[in-house]
C-alpha atoms as a PDB file:
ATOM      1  CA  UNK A   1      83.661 114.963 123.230  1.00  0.00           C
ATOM      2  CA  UNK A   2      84.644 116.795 120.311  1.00  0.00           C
ATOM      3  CA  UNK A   3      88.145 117.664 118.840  1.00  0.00           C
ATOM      4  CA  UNK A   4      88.971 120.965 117.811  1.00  0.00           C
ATOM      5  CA  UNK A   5      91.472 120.211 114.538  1.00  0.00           C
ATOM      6  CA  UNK A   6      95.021 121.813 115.173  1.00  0.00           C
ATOM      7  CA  UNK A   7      96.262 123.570 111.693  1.00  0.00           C
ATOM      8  CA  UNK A   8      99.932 124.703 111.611  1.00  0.00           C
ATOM      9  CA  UNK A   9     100.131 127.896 109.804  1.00  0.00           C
ATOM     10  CA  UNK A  10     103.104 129.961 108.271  1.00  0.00           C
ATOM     11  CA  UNK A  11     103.981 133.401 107.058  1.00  0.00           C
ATOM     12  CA  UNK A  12     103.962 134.112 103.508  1.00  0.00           C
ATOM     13  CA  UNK A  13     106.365 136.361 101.636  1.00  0.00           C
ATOM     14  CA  UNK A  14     103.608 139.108 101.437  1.00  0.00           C
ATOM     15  CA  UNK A  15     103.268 138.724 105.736  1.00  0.00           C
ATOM     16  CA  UNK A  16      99.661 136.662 105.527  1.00  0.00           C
ATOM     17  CA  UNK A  17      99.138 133.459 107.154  1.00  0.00           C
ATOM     18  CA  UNK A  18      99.246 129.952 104.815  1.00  0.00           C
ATOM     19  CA  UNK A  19      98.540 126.727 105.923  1.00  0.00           C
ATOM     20  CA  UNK A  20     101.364 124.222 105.429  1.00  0.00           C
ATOM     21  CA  UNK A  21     100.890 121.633 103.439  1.00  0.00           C
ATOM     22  CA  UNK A  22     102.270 118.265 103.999  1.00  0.00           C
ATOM     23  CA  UNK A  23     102.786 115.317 102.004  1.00  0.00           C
ATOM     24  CA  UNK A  24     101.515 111.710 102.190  1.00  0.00           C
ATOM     25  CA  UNK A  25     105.003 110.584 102.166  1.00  0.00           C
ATOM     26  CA  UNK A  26     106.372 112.709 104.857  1.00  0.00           C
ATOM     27  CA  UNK A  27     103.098 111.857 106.743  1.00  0.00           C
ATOM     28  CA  UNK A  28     103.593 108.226 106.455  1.00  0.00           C
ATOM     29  CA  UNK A  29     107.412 108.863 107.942  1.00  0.00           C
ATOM     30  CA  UNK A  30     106.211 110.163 110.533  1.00  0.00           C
ATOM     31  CA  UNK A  31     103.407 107.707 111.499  1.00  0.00           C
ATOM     32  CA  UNK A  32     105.253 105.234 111.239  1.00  0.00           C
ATOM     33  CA  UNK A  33     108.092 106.608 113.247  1.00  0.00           C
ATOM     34  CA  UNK A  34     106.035 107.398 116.218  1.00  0.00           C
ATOM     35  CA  UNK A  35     104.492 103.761 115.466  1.00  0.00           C
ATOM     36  CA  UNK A  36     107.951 102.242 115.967  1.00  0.00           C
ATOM     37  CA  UNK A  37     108.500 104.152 119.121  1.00  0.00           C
ATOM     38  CA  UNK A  38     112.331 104.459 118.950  1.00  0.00           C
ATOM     39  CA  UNK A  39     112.081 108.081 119.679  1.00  0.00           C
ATOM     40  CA  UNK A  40     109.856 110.107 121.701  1.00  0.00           C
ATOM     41  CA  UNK A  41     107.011 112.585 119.915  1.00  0.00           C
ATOM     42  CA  UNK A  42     109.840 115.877 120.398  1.00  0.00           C
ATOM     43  CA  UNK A  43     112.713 113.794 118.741  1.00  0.00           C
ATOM     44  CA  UNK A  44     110.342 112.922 115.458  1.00  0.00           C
ATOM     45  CA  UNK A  45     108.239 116.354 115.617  1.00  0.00           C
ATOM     46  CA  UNK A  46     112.400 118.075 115.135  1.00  0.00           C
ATOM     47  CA  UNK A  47     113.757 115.432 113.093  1.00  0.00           C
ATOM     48  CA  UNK A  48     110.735 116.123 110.539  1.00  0.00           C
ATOM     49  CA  UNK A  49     110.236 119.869 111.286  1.00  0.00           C
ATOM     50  CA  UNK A  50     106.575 119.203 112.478  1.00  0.00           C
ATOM     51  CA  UNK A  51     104.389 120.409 115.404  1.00  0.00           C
ATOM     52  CA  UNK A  52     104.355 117.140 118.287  1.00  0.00           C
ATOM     53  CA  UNK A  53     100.459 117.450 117.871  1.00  0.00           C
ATOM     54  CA  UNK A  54     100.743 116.733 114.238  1.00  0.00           C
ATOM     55  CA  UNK A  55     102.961 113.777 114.951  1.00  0.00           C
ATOM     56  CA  UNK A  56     100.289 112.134 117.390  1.00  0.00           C
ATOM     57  CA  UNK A  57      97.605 112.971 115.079  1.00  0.00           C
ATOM     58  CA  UNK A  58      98.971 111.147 112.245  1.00  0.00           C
ATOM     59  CA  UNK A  59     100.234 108.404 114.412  1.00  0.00           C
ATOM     60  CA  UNK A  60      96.427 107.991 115.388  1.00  0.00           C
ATOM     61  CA  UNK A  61      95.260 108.163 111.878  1.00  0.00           C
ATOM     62  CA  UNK A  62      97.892 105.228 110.472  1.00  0.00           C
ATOM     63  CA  UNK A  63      96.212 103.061 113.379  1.00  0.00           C
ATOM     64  CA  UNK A  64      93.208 103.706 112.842  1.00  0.00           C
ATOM     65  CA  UNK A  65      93.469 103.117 108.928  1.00  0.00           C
ATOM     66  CA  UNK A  66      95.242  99.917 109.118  1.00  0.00           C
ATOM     67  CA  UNK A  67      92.181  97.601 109.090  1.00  0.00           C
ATOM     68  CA  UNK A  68      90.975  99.359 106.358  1.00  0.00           C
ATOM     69  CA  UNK A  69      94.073  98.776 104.267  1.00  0.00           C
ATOM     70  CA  UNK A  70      93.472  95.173 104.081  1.00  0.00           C
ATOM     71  CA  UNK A  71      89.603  95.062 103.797  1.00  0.00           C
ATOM     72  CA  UNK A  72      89.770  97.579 100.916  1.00  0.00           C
ATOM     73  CA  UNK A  73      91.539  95.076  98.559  1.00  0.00           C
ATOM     74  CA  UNK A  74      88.776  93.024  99.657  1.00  0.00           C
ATOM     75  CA  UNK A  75      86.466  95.263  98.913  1.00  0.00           C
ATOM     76  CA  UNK A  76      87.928  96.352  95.565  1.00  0.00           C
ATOM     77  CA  UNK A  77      88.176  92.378  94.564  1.00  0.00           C
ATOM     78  CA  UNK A  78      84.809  91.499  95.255  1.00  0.00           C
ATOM     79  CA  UNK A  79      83.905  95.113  93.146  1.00  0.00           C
ATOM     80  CA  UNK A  80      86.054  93.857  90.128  1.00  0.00           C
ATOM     81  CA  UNK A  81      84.370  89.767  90.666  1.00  0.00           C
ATOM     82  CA  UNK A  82      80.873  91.434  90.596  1.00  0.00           C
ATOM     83  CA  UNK A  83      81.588  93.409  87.408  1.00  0.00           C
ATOM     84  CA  UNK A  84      83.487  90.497  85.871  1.00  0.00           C
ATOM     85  CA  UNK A  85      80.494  88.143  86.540  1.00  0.00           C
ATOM     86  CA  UNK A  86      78.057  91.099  84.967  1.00  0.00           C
ATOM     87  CA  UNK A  87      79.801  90.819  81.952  1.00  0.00           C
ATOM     88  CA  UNK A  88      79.578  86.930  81.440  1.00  0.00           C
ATOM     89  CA  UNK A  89      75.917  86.783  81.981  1.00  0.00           C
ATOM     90  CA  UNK A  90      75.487  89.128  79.615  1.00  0.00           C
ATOM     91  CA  UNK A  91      77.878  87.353  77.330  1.00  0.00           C
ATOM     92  CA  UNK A  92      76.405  84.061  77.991  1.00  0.00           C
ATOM     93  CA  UNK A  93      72.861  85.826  77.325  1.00  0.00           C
ATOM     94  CA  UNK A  94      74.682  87.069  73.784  1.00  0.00           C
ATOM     95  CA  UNK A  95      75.730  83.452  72.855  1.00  0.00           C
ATOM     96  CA  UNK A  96      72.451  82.223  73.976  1.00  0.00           C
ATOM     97  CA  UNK A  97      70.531  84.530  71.541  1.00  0.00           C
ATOM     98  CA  UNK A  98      73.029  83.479  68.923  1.00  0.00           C
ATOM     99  CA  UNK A  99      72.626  79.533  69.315  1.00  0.00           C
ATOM    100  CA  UNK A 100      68.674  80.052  69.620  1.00  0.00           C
ATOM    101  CA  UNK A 101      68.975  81.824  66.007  1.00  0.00           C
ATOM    102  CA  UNK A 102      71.469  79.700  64.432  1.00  0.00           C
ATOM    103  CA  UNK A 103      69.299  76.850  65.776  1.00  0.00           C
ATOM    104  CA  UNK A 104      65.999  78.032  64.088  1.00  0.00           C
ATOM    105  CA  UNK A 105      68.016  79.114  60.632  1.00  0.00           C
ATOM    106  CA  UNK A 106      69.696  75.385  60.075  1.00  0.00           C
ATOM    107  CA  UNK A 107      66.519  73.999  61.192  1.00  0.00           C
ATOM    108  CA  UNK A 108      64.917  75.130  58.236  1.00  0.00           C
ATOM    109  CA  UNK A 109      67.592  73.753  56.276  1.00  0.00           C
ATOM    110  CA  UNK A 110      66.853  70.298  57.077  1.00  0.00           C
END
């Protein structure tokens, strides 16, 4: 079944429609409002001066996102060891290539 995504608009000063913008912050309020469940989707939707769709949707999305809070710093850890451990095989490659030449130019000195 597909979802048909709710935009709030408003009225600009010249009389055209603009979509409101909202930030992450206020988002997050929100979410984590209706998450708490202290008030009921009308109560947060005035408090915030949002539509009660928007307050479900972004309830929804916080859940759903959750899981992927933790298993991105996962992610991003195992990015930075695999980048780390790049760099010290090519530094150990470096050194190697150094001790092989410094081997063969004192070995000529004996």
């Amino acid at each position: 079944m597909r979802q048909c995504a709710k935009v709030e608009f408003a009225l600009s000063e010249r009389g055209s429609m603009k979509r409101k913008k909202y930030s992450k912050e206020l988002k997050s309020k929100v979410a984590v409002a209706a998450i708490k469940g202290h008030k009921t989707v009308n109560e947060i939707a005035s408090e915030f001066g949002v539509h009660p769709s928007m307050v479900n949707r972004w309830k929804k999305q916080a859940i759903e996102s959750i899981v992927d809070i933790f298993s991105s710093r996962t992610k991003r850890s195992s990015k930075e060891m695999e980048a780390e451990k790049d760099r010290l095989y090519q530094q150990i490659g470096k050194l190697q290539v150094e001790l092989d030449w410094l081997k063969k130019s004192t070995g000529h000195l004996l």
